[in-house]
Protein backbone atom coordinates (compact mmCIF):
# COMPACT_ATOMS: atom_id res chain seq x y z
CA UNK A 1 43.18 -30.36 4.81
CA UNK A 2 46.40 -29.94 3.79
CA UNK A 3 48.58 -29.61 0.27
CA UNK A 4 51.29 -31.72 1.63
CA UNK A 5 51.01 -35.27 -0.08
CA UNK A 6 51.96 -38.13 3.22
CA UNK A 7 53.75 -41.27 1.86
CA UNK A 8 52.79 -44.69 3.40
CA UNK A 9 55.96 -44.99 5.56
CA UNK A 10 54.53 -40.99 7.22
CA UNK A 11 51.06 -42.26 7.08
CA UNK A 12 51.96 -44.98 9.30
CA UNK A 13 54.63 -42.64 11.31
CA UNK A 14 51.88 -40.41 12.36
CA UNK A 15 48.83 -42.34 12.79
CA UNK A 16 51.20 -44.07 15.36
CA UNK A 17 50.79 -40.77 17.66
CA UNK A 18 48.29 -41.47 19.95
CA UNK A 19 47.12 -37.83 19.46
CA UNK A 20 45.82 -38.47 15.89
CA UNK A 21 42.46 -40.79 14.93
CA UNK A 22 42.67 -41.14 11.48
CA UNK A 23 45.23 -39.95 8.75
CA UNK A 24 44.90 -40.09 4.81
CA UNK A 25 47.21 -39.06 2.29
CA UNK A 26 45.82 -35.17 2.54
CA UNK A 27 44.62 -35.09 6.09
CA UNK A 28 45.11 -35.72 10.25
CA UNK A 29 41.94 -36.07 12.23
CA UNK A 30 43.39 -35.31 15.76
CA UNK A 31 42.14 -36.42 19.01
CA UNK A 32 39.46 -34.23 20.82
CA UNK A 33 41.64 -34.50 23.86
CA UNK A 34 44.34 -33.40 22.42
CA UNK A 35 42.61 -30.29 20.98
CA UNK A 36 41.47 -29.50 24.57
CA UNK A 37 44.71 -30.12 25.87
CA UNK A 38 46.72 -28.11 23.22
CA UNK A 39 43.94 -25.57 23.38
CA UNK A 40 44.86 -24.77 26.56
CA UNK A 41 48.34 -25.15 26.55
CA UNK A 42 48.24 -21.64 23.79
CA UNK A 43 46.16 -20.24 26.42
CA UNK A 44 48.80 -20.45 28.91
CA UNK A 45 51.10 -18.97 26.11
CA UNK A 46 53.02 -21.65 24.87
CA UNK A 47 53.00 -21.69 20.56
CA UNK A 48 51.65 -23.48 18.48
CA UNK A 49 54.56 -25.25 16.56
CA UNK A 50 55.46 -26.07 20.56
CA UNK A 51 52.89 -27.73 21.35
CA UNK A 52 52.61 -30.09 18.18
CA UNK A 53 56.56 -31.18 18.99
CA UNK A 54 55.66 -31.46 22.43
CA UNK A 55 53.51 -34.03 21.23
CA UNK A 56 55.37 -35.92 19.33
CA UNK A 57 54.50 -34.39 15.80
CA UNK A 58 57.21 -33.68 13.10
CA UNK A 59 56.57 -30.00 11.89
CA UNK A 60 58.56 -30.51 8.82
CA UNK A 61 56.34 -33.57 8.00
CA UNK A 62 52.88 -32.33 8.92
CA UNK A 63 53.91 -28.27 7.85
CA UNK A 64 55.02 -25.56 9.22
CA UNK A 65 51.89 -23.22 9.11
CA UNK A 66 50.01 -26.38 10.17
CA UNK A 67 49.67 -26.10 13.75
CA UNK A 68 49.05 -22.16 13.76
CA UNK A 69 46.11 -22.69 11.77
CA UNK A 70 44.43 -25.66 13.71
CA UNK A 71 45.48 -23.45 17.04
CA UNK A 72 43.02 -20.46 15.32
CA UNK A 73 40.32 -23.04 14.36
CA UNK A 74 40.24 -24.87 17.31
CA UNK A 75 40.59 -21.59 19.87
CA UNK A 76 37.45 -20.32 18.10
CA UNK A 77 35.52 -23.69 18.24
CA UNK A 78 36.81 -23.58 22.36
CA UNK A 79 35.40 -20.35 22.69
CA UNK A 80 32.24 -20.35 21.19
CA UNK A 81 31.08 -24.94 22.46
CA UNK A 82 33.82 -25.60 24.98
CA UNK A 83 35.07 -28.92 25.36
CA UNK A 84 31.72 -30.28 23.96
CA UNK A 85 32.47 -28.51 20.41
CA UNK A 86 35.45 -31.25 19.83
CA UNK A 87 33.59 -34.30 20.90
CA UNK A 88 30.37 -33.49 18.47
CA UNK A 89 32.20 -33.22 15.73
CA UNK A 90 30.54 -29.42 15.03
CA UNK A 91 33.05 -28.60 11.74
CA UNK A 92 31.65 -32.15 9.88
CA UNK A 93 35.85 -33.58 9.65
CA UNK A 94 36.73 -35.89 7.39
CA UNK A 95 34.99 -34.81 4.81
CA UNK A 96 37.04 -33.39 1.75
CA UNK A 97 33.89 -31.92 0.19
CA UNK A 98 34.59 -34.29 -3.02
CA UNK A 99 32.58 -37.43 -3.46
CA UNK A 100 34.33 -40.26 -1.93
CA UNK A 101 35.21 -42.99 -4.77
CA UNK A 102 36.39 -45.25 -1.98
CA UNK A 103 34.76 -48.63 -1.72
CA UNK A 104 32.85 -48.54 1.83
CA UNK A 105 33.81 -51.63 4.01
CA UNK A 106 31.15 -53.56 6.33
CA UNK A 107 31.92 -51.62 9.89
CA UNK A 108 30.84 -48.10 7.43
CA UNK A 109 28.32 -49.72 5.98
CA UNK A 110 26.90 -51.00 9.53
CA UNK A 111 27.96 -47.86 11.00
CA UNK A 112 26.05 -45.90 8.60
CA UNK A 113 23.04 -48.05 8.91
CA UNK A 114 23.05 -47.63 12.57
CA UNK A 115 22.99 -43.46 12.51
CA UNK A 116 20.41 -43.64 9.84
CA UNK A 117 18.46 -45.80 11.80
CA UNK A 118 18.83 -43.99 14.92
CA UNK A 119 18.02 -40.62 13.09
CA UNK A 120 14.81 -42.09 12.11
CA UNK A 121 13.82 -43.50 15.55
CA UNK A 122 14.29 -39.50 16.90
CA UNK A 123 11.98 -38.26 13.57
CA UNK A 124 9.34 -40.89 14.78
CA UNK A 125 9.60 -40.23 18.26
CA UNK A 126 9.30 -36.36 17.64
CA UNK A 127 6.49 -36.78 14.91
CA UNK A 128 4.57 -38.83 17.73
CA UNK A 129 4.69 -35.97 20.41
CA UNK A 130 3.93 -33.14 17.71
CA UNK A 131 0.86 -35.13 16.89
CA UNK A 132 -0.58 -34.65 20.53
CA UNK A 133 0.13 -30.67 20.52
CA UNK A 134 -0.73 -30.20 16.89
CA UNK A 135 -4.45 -29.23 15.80
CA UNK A 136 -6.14 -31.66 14.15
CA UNK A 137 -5.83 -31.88 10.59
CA UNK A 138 -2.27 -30.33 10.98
CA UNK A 139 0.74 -31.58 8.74
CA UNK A 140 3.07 -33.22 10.88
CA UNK A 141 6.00 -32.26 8.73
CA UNK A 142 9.38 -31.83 10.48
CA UNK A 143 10.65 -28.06 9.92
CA UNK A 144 14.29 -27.42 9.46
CA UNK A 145 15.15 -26.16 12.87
CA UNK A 146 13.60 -29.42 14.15
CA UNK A 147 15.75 -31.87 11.97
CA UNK A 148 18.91 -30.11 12.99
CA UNK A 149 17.80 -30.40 16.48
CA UNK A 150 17.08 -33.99 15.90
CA UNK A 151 20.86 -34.43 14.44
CA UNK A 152 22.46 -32.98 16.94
CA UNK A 153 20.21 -34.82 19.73
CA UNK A 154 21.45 -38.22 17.76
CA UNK A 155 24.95 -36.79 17.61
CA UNK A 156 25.38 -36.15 21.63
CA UNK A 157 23.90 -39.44 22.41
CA UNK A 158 25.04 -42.04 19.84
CA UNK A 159 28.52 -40.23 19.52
CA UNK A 160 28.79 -40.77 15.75
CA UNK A 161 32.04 -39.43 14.45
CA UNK A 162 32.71 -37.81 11.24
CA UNK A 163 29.00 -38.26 9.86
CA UNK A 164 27.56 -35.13 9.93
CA UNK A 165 27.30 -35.41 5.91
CA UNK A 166 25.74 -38.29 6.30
CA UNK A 167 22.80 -36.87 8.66
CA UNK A 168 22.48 -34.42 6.13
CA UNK A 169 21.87 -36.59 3.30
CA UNK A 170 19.01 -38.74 5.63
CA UNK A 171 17.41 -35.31 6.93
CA UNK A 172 17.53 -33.48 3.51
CA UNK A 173 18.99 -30.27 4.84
CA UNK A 174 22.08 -28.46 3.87
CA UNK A 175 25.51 -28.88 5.67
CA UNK A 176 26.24 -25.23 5.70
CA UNK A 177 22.49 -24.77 7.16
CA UNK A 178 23.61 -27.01 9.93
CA UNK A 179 26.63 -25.28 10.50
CA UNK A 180 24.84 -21.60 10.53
CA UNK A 181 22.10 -23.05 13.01
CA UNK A 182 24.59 -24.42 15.42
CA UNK A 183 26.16 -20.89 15.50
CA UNK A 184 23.03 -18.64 16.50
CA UNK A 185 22.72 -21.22 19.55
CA UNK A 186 22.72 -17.96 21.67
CA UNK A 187 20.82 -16.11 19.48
CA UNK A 188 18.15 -18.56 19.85
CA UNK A 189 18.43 -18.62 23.55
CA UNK A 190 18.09 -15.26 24.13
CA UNK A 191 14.87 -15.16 22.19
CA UNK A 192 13.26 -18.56 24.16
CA UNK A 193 14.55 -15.81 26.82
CA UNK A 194 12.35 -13.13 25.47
CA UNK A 195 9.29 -15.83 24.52
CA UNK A 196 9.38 -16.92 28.22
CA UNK A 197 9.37 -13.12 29.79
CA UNK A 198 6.30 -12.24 26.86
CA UNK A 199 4.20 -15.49 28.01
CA UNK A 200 4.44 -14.60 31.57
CA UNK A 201 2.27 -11.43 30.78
CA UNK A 202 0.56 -12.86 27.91
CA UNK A 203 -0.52 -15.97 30.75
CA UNK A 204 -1.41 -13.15 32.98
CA UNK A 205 -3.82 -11.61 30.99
CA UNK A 206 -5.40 -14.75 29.27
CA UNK A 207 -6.10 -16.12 33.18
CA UNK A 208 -7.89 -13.10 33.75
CA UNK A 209 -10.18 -13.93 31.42
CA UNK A 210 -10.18 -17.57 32.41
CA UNK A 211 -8.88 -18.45 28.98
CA UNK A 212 -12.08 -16.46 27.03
CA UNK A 213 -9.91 -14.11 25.11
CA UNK A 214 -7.88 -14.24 21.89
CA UNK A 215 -4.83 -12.20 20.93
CA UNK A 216 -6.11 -8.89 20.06
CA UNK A 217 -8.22 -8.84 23.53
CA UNK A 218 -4.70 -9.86 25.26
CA UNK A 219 -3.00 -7.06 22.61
CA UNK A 220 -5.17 -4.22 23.91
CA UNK A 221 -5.27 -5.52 27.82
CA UNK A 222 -1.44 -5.41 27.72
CA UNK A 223 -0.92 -2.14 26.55
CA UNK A 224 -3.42 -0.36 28.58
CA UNK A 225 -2.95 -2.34 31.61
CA UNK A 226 0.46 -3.70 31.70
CA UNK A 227 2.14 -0.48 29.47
CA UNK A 228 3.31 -3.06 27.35
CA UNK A 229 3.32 -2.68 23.74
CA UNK A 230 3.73 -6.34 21.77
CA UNK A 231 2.64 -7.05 18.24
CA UNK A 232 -0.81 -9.34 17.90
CA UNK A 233 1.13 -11.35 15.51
CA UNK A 234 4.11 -12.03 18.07
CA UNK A 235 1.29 -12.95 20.65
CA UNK A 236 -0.58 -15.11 18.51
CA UNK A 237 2.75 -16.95 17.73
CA UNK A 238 3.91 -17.38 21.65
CA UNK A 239 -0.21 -18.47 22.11
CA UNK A 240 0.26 -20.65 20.01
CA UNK A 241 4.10 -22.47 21.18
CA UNK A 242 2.62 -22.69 24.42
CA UNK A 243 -0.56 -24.08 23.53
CA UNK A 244 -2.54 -20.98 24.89
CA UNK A 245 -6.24 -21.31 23.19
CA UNK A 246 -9.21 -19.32 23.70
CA UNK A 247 -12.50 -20.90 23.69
CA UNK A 248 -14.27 -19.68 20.21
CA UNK A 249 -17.69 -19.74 18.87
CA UNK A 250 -18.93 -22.18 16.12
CA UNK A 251 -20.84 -20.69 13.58
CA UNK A 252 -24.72 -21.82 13.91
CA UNK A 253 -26.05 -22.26 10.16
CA UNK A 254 -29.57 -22.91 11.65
CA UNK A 255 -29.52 -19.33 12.86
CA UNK A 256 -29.14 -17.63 9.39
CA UNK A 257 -32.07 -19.72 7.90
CA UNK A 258 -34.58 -19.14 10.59
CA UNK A 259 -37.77 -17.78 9.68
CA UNK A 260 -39.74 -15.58 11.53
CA UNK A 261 -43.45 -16.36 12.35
CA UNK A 262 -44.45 -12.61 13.00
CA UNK A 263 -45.59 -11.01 9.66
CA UNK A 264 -47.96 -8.43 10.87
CA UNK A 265 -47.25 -4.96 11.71
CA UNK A 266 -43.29 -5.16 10.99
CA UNK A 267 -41.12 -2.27 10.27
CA UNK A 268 -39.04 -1.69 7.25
CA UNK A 269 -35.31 -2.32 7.27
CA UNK A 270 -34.41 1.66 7.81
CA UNK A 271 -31.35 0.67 9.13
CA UNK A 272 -29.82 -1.20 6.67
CA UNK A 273 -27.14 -2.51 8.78
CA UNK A 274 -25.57 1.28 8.56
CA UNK A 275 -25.10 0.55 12.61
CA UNK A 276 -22.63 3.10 13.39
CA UNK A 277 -23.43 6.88 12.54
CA UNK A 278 -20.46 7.78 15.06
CA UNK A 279 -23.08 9.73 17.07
CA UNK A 280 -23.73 8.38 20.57
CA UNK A 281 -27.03 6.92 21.19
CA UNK A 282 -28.59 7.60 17.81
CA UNK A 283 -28.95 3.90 16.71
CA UNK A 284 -29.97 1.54 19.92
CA UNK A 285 -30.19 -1.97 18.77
CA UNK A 286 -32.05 -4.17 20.92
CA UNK A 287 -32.78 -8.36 21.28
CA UNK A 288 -33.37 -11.19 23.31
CA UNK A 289 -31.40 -14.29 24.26
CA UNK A 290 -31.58 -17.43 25.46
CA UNK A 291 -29.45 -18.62 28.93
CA UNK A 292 -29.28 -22.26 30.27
CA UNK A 293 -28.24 -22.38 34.01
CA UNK A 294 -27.92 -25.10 36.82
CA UNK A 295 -29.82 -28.44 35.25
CA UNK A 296 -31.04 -27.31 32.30
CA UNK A 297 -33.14 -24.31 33.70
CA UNK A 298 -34.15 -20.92 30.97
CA UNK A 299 -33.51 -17.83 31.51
CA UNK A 300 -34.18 -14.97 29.13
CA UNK A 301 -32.03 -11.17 28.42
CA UNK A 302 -33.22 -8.33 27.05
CA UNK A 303 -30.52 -5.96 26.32
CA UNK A 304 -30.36 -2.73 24.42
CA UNK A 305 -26.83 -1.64 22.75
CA UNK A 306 -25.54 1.82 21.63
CA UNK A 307 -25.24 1.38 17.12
CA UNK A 308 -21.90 3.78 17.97
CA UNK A 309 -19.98 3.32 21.04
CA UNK A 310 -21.10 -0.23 21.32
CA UNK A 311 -22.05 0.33 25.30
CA UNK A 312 -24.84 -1.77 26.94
CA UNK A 313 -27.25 1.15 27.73
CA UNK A 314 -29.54 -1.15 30.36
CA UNK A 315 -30.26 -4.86 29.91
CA UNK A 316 -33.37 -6.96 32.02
CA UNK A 317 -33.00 -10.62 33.37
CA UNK A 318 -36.49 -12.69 33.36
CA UNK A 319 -37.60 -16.24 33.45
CA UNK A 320 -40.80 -15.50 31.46
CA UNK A 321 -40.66 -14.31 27.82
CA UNK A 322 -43.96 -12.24 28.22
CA UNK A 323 -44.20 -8.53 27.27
CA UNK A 324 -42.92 -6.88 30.45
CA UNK A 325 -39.31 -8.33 29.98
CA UNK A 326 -39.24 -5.83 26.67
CA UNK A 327 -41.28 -2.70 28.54
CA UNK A 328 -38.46 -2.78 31.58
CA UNK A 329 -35.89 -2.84 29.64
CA UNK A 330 -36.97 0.27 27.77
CA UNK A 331 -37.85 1.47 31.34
CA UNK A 332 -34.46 1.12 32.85
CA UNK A 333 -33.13 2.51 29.34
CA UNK A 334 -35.08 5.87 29.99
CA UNK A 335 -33.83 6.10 33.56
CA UNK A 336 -30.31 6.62 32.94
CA UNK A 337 -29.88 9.85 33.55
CA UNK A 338 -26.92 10.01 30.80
CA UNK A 339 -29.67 9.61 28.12
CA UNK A 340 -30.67 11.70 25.93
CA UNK A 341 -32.74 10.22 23.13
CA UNK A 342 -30.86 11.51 19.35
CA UNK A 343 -33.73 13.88 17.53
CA UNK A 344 -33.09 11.26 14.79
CA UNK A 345 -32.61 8.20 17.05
CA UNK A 346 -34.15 5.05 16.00
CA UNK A 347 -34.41 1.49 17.40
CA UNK A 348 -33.53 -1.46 15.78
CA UNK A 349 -34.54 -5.41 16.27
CA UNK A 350 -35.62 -8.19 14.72
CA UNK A 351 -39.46 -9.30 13.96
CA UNK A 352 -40.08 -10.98 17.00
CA UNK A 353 -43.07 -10.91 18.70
CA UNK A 354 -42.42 -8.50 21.06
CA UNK A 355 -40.99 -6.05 18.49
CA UNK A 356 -43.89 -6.58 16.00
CA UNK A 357 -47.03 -5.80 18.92
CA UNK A 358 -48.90 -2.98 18.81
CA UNK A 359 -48.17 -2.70 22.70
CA UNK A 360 -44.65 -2.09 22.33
CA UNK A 361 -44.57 0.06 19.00
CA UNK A 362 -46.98 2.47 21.09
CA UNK A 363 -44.54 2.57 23.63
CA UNK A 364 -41.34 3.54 21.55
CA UNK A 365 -43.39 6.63 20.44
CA UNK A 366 -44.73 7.54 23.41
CA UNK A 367 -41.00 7.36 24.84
CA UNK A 368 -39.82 9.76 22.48
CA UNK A 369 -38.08 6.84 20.24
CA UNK A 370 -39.67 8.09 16.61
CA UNK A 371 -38.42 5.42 14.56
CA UNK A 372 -38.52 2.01 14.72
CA UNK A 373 -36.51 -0.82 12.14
CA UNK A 374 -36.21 -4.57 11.77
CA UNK A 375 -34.08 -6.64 10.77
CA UNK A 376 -35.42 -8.95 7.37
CA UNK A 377 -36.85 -11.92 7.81
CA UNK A 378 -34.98 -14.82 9.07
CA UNK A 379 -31.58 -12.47 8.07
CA UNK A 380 -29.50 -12.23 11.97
CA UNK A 381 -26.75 -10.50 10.27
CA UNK A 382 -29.43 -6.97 9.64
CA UNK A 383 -28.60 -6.75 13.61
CA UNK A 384 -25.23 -8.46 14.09
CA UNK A 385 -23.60 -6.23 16.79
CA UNK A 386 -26.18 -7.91 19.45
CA UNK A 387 -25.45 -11.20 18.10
CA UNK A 388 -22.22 -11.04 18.36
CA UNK A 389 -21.98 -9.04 21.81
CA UNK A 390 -24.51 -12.10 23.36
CA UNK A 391 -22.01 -14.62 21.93
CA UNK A 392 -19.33 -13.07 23.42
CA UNK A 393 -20.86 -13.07 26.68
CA UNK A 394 -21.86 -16.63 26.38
CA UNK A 395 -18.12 -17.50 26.33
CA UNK A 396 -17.18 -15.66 28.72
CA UNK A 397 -19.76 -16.56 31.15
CA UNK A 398 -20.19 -20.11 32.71
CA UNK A 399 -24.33 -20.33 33.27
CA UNK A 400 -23.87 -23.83 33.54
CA UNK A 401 -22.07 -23.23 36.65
CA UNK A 402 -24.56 -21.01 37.66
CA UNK A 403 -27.19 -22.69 40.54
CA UNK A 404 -29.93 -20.35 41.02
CA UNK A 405 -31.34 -17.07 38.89
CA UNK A 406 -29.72 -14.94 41.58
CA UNK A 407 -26.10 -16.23 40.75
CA UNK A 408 -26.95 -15.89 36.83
CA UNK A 409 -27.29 -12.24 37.79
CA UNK A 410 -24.59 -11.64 39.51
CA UNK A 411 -22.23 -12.74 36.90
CA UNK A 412 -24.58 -10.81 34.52
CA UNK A 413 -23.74 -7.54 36.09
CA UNK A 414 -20.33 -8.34 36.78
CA UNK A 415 -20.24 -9.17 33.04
CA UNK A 416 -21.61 -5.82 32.10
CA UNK A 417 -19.43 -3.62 33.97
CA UNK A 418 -16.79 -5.95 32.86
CA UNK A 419 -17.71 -4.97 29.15
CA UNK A 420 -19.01 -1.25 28.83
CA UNK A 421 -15.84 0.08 31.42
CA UNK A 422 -12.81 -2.64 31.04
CA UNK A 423 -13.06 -4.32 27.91
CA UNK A 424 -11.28 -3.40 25.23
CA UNK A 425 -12.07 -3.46 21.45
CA UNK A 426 -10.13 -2.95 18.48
CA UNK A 427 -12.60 -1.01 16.17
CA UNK A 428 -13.36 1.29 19.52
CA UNK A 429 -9.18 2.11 18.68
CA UNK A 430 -8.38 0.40 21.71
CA UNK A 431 -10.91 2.06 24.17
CA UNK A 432 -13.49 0.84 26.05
CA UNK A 433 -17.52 1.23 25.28
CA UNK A 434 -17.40 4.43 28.00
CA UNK A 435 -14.23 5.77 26.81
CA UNK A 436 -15.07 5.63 23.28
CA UNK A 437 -18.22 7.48 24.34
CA UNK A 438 -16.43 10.20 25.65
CA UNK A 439 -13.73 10.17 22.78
CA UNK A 440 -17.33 10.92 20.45
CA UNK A 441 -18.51 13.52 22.41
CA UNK A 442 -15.31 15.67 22.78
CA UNK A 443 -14.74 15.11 19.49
């Protein structure tokens, strides 16, 4: 824009330079070639006011501080797009930032029509591919990075000149917005840089699990493993642009209303879900679980679980549900030759039958395990820790896949070495079962 007011007989003068597009009686929209070409001719070290004569422009007519200051504009714009920043039409020309009064002919009016249209098609077409990445449920709304990626998409392909108010209007953003995104082009490169470098190790450790882990698991696997220290919330994010999710658990309501069919000789709640006392193998919580292998055949796990460190102390796999599959597993829990029983230790289930005989009651005291508790009736959250540690291990274990008892065992006992020395939890502050053991007792 300038303050020089062009008469009709200069008006026609220069818009018969075949260097300019478009002149009004405040303004010269010049060719994109010959910005290139003049551009480069200042790089070379020829001056401004030089290379407007040169090309056939009357300095006296146009001004004299004229073509210094489209030289600076346009050897920034050069720098920072190239040869592409003059043919997109970055700066938004031919506007004069005052509402036009003028009356708009057909070719605008079908002009316009055709960018809005063409706008549109791009929304629709990017709405339609965000709806097969997107959750269900989701809001398909179009963010504000996305429409101005979606304008200048439209721009590079349809080529339409001096419109970028226009696009603006139809896509309800700001022009200055525009302008502001188009300028941190290399900020936002350099971080898709740093997103692609995180979800290389972020990949790494979510295959390891074979996709069974969500981001804190990944945030503690990375730092201990990798050395890598990255912010759960930055993981989540990168999880979730490149459509990393981890197989989760559905809540069963069924669970929390079942009742229990064993009244007799249950033991009071002592427990009172007070599960960690911070004191290594002074609460043991014990259960039993159901596993499905091969074509529908059972399976049953009996597993006993440190209140404190959270460390499978010994666990027993059996296809029948009678009384030995609770005995052996207090058996191999007495053989470790790490355990000591707590003076105050006491052993915590639910009121199942096994829990609630006589048979294995006698046992706990004559193993030196004084005090017994149960959960209330039909309440799985009064021992939640072994619900939770069996669900885990149901998502992270295929039994389906499994084709005899012997192969459910083997992943079993890969499983709990997997768990008590490698796996990492948050509340253990980032240790493992066996390291947060030995953080207890040195403390």
């Amino acid at each position: 824009m300038t303050k020089i007011m062009f008469t009709e007989a200069q008006r026609k003068e220069l818009a018969s330079n075949p260097n300019v597009l478009k002149v009004t009686d405040r303004s010269i929209t010049y060719a994109p070639a010959f910005k290139v070409k003049a551009v480069k001719e200042n790089q070379e070290g020829k001056s401004p006011s030089h290379i407007f004569v040169d090309h056939g422009f009357d300095v006296a007519m146009i001004g004299a501080k004229k073509p210094k200051e489209c030289l600076k504009r346009w050897r920034k714009i050069f720098h920072a797009y190239g040869e592409d920043g003059f043919y997109t039409e970055r700066r938004g020309k031919g506007s004069t930032g005052r509402p036009s009064s003028k009356h708009l002919s057909s070719e605008d009016q079908l002009k316009k029509a055709e960018a809005r249209i063409a706008y549109l098609e791009a929304e629709l077409g990017f709405c339609k591919k965000a709806r097969r990445t997107r959750k269900a449920g989701e809001e398909e709304e179009i963010t504000t990075s996305e429409k101005f990626q979606l304008m200048e998409r439209v721009l590079r392909t349809h080529s339409f000149p001096h419109m970028i108010r226009y696009f603006c209007e139809v896509a309800q953003v700001s022009r200055s917005g525009y302008y502001n995104w188009l300028k941190s082009e290399g900020a936002r490169h350099q971080k898709e840089q740093k997103d692609e470098a995180d979800y290389e190790i972020i990949k790494k450790a979510f295959d390891r699990r074979q996709g069974r882990v969500g981001a804190l698991p990944i945030k503690m696997m990375v730092e201990n493993d990798e050395h890598v220290v990255m912010n759960h919330k930055r993981i989540r994010r990168i999880m979730k642009k490149y459509n990393l999710r981890c197989t989760i658990r559905r809540a069963n309501p069924y669970k929390q209303i079942a009742q229990a069919t064993q009244e007799h000789q249950t033991c009071d709640n002592k427990l009172d879900r007070h599960f960690d006392h911070e004191v290594p193998q002074r609460v043991l919580l014990t259960d039993i679980t159901y596993l499905y292998y091969a074509k529908g055949q059972k399976a049953y796990l009996s597993a006993i679980k440190d209140g404190a460190t959270r460390e499978i102390l010994a666990y027993y796999l059996s296809t029948s549900l009678k009384m030995d599959i609770v005995y052996t597993t207090l058996d191999k829990l007495m053989a470790r030759e790490d355990f000591v029983p707590h003076p105050d230790c006491l052993i915590h289930s639910d009121q199942g039958m096994h829990y609630t005989h006589p048979a294995f009651q006698k046992k706990v005291k004559d193993l030196g395990l004084l005090r017994q508790s149960m959960s209330r009736r039909g309440n799985c959250w009064d021992n939640a820790p072994m619900e939770s540690f069996f669900g885990h291990m149901k998502d992270d274990i295929n039994f389906k896949a499994c084709l005899s008892l012997s192969e459910v065992q083997q992943a079993i006992d890969e499983y709990m070495d997997y768990y008590n020395n490698h796996r990492y939890q948050w509340s253990l502050q980032k240790m493992t079962p066996a390291q947060y053991r030995g953080h207890l007792i040195a403390a």
